[in-house]
C-alpha atoms as a PDB file:
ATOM      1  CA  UNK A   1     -16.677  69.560-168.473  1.00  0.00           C
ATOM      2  CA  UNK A   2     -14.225  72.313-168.575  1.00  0.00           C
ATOM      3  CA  UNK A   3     -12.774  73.506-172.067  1.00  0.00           C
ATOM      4  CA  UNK A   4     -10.063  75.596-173.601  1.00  0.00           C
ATOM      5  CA  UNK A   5     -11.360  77.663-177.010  1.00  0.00           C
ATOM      6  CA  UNK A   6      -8.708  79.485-178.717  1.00  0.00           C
ATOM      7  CA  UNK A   7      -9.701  82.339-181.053  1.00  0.00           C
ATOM      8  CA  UNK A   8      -7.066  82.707-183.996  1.00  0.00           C
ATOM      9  CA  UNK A   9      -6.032  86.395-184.706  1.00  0.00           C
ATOM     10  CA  UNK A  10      -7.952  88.125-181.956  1.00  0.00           C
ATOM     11  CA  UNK A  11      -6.604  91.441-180.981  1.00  0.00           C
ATOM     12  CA  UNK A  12      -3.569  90.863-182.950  1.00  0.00           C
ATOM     13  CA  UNK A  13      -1.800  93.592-184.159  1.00  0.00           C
ATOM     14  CA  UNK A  14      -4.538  96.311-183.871  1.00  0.00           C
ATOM     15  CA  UNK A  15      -6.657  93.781-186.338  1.00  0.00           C
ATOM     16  CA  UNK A  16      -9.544  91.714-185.267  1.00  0.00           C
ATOM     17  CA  UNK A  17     -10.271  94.084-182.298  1.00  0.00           C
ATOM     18  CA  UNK A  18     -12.448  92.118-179.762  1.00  0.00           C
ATOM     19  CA  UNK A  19     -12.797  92.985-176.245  1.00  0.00           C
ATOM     20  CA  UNK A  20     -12.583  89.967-174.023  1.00  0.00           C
ATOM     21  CA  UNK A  21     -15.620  91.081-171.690  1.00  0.00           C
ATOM     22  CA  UNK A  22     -17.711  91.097-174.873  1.00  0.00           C
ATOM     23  CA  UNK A  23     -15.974  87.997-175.946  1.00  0.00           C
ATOM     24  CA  UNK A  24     -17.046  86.582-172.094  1.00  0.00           C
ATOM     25  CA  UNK A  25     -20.521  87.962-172.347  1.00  0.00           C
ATOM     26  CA  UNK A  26     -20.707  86.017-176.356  1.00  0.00           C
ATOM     27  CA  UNK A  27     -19.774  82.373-174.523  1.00  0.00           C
ATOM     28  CA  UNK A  28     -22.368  83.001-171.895  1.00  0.00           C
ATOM     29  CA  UNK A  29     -25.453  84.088-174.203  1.00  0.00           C
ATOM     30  CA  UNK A  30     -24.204  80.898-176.263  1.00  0.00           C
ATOM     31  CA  UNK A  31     -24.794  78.747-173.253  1.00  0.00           C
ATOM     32  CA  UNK A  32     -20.868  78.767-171.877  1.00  0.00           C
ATOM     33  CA  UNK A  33     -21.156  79.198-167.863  1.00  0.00           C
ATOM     34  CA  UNK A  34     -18.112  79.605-165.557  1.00  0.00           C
ATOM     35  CA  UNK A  35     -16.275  81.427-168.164  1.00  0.00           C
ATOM     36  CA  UNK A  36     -12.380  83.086-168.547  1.00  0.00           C
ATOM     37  CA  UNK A  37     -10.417  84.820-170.242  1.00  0.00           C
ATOM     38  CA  UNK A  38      -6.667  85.267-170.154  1.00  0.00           C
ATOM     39  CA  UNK A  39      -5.255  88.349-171.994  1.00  0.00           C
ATOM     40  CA  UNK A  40      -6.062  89.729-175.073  1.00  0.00           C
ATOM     41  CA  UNK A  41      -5.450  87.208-177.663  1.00  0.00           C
ATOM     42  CA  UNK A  42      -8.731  84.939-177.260  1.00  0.00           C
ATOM     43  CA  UNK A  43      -7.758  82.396-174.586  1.00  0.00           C
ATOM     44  CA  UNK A  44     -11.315  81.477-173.271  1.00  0.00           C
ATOM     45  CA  UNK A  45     -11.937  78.557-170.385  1.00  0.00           C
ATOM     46  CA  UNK A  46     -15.124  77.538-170.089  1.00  0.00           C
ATOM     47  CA  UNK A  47     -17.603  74.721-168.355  1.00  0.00           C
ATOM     48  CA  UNK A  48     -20.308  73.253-170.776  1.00  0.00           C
ATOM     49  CA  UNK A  49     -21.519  69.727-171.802  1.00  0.00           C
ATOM     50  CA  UNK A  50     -21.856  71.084-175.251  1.00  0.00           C
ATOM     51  CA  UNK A  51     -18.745  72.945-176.124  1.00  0.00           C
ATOM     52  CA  UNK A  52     -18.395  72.219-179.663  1.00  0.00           C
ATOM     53  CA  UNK A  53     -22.316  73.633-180.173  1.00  0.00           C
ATOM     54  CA  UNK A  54     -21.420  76.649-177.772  1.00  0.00           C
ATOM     55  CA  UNK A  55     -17.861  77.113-180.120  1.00  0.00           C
ATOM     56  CA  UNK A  56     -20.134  77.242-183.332  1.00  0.00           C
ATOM     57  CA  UNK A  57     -22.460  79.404-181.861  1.00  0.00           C
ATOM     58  CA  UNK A  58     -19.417  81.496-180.672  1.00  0.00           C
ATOM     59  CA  UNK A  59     -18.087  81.564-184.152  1.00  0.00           C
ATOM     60  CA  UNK A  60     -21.657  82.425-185.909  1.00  0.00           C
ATOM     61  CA  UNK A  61     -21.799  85.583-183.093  1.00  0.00           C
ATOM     62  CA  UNK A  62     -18.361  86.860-183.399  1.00  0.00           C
ATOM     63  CA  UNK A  63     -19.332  86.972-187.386  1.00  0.00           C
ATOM     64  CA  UNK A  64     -22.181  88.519-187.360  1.00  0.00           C
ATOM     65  CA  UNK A  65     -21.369  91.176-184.584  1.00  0.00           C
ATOM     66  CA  UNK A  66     -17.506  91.510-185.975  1.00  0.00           C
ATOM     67  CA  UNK A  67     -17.387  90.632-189.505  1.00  0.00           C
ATOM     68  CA  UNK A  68     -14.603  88.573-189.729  1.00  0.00           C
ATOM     69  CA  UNK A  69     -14.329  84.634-189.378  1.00  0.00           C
ATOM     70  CA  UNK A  70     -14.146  83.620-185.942  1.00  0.00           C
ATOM     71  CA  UNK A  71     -11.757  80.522-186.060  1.00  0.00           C
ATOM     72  CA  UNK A  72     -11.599  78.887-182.962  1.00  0.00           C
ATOM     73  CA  UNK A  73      -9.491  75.693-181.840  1.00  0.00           C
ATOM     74  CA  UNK A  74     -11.234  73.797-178.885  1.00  0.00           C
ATOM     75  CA  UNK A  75      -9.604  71.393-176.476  1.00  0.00           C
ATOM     76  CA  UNK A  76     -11.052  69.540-173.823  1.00  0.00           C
ATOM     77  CA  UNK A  77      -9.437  69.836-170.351  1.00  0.00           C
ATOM     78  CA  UNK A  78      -7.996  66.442-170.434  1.00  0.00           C
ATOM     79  CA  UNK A  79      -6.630  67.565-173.936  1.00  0.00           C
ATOM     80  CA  UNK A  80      -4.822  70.404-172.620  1.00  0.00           C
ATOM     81  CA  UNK A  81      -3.356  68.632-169.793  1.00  0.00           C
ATOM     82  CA  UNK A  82      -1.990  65.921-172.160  1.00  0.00           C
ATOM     83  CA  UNK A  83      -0.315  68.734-173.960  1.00  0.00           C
ATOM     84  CA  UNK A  84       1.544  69.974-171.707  1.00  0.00           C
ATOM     85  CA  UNK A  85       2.694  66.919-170.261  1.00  0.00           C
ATOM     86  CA  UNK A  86       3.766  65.594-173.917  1.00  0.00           C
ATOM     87  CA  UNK A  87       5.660  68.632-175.680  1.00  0.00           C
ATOM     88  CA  UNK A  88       9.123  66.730-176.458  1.00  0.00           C
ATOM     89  CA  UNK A  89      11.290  70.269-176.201  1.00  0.00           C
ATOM     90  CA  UNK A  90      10.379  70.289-172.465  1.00  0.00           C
ATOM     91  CA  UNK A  91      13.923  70.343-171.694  1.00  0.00           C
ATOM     92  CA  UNK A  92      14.763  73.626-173.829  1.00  0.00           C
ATOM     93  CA  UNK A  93      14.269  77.112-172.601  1.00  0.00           C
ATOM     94  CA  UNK A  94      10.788  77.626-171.903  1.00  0.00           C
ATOM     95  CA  UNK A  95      11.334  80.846-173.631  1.00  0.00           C
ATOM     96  CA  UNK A  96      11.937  79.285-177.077  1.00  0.00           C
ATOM     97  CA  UNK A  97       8.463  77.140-176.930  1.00  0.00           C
ATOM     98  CA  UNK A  98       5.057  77.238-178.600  1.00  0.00           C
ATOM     99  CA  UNK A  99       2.419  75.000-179.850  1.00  0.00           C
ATOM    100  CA  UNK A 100       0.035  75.284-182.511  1.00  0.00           C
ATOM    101  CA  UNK A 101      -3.444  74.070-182.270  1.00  0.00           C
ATOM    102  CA  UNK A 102      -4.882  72.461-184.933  1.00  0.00           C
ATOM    103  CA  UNK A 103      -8.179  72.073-185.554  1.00  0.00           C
ATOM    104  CA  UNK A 104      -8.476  69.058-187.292  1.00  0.00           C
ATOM    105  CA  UNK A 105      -6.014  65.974-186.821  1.00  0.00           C
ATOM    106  CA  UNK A 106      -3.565  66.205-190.322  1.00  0.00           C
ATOM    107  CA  UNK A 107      -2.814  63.149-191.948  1.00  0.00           C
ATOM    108  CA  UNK A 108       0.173  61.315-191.660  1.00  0.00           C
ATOM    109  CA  UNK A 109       0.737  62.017-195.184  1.00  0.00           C
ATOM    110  CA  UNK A 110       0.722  65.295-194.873  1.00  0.00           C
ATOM    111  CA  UNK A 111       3.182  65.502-191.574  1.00  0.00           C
ATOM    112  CA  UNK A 112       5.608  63.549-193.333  1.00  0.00           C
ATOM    113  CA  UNK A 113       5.696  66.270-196.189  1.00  0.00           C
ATOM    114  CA  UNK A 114       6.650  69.035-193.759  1.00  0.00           C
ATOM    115  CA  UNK A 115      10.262  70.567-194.266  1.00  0.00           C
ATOM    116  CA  UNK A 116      11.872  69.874-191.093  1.00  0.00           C
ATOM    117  CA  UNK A 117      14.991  72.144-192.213  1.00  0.00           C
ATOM    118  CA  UNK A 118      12.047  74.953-193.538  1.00  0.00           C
ATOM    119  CA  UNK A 119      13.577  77.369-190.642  1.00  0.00           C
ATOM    120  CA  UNK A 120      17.305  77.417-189.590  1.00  0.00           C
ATOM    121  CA  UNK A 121      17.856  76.223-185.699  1.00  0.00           C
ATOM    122  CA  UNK A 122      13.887  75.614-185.405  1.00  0.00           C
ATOM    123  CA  UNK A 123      12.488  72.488-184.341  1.00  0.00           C
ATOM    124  CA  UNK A 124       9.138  71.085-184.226  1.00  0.00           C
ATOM    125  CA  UNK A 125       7.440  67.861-183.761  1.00  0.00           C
ATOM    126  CA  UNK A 126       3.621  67.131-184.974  1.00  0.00           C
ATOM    127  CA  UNK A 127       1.801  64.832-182.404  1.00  0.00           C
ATOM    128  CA  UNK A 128      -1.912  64.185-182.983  1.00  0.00           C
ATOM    129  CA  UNK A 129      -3.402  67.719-183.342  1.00  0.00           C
ATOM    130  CA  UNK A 130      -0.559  70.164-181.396  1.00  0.00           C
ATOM    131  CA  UNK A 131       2.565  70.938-183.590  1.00  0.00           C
ATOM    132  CA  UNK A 132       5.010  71.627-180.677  1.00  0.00           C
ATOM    133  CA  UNK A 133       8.215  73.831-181.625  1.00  0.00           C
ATOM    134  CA  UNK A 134      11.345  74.784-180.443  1.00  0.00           C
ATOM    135  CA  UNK A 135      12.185  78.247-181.646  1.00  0.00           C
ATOM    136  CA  UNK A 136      15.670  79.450-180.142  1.00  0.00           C
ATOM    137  CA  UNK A 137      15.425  82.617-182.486  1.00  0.00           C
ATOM    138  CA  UNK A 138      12.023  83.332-181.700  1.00  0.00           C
ATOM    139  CA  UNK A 139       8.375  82.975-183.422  1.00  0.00           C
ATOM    140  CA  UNK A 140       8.556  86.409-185.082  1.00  0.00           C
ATOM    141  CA  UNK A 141      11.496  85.486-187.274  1.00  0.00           C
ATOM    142  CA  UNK A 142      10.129  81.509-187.325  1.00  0.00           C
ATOM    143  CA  UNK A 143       9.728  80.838-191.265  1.00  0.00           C
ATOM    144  CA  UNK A 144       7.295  77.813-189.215  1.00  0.00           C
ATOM    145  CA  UNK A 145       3.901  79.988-189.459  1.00  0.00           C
ATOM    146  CA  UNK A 146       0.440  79.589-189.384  1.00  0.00           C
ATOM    147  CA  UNK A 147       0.213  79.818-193.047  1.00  0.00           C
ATOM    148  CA  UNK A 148       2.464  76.980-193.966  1.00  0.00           C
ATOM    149  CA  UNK A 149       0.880  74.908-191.268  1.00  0.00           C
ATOM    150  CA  UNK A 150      -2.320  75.485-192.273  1.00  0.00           C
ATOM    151  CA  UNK A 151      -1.551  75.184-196.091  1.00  0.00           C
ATOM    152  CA  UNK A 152       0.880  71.692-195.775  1.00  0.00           C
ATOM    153  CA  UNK A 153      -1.318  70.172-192.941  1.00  0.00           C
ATOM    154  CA  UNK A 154      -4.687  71.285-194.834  1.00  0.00           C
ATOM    155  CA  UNK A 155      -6.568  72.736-191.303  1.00  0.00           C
ATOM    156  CA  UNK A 156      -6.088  76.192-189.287  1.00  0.00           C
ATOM    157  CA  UNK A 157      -3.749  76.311-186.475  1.00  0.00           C
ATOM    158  CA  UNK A 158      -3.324  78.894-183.988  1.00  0.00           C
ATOM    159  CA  UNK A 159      -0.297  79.553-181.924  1.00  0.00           C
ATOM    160  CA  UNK A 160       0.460  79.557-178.113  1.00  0.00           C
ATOM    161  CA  UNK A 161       3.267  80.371-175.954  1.00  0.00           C
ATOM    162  CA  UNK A 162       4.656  77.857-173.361  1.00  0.00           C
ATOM    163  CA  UNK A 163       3.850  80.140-170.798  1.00  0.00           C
ATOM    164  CA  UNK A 164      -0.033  80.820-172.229  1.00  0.00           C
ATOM    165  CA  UNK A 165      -0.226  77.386-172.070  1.00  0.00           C
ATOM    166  CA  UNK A 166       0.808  76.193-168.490  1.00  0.00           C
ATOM    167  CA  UNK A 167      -2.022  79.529-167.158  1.00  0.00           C
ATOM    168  CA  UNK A 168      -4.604  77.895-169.578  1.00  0.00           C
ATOM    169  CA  UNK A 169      -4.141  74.651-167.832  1.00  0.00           C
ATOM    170  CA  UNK A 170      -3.940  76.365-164.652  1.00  0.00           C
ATOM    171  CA  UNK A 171      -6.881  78.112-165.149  1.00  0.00           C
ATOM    172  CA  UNK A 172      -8.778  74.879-166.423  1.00  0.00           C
ATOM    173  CA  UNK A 173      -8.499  74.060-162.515  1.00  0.00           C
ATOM    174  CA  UNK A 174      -7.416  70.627-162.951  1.00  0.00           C
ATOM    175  CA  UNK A 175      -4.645  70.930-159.529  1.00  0.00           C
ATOM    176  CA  UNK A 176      -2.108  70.521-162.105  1.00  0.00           C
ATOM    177  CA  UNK A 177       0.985  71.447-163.265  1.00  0.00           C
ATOM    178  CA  UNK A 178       4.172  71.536-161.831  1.00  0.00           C
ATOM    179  CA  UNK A 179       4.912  75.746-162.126  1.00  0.00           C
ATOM    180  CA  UNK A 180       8.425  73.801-163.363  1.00  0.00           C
ATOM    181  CA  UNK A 181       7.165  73.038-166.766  1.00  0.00           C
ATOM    182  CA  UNK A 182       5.914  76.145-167.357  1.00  0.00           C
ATOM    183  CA  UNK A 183       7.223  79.327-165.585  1.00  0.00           C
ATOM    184  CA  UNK A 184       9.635  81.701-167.134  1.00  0.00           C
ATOM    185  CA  UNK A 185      12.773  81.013-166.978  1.00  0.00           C
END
């Protein structure tokens, strides 16, 4: 089966500073086979029956040979289709939207005690384990980050653009999507 891991702060602002054919060589001496990347921010598709052992494996590696936590969201390809076929904002500007991964499923008690009016002119909706938002002024001035996320929803997130999204799902080779729901526009 064909996954989607998704390293959080990976080559981010000169931090975390992890070339992706190392990154590529990590998933295959951790048992990953057929394995991607897509730029520089730790998008990684791979094909293995045992993704969630290869991801902690991953995460133990990147550790020891790094020294710094390697937190890593994994999605299944099914899972990745289903998100871009259910983001509710597919009608704005493609532009404007993101999704954070979670890595854990948040309880309902803890989505309803989000701020929904926490950022001016932002949106977002939490479905299952993908906060999708709408963010017409853009994510670096979004007061919707990681941090609240991860503090109000109690797991660790990490965010994608629309566009990273639709080329992760592409990638995933799956014959789908539409280039409509996620090209620039």
């Amino acid at each position: 089966m064909k996954h989607v891991a998704l390293l959080r702060g990976i080559n981010v602002g000169g931090k975390a500073i992890l070339p992706m054919k190392e990154l590529v060589a990590i998933f295959e001496a951790c048992g990953a086979s057929e394995v991607k990347t897509y730029i520089q921010s730790g998008n990684v598709v791979f094909f293995s029956d045992s993704a969630e052992e290869v991801v902690g494996r991953v995460t133990g590696e990147v550790a020891r040979v790094y020294g710094y936590p390697g937190r890593v969201v994994l999605r299944s390809g099914v899972e990745m289709e289903a998100v871009l076929r259910g983001n509710p904002f597919l009608g704005a500007a493609v532009a404007t939207l993101h999704v954070y991964f979670l890595a854990d499923r948040p309880s309902a008690a803890a989505v309803k005690g989000l701020d929904a009016q926490r950022s001016a002119g932002d949106s977002f909706v939490v479905i299952g384990r993908e906060v999708y938002l709408q963010l017409p002024n853009g994510m670096a001035r979004t007061k919707l980050t990681n941090s609240y996320f991860d503090s109000r929803l109690g797991t660790v997130s990490t965010a994608r653009n629309w566009n990273t999204v639709g080329k992760l799902v592409e990638l995933l080779g799956l014959g789908w999507p539409p280039r409509t729901l996620w090209a620039k526009s």
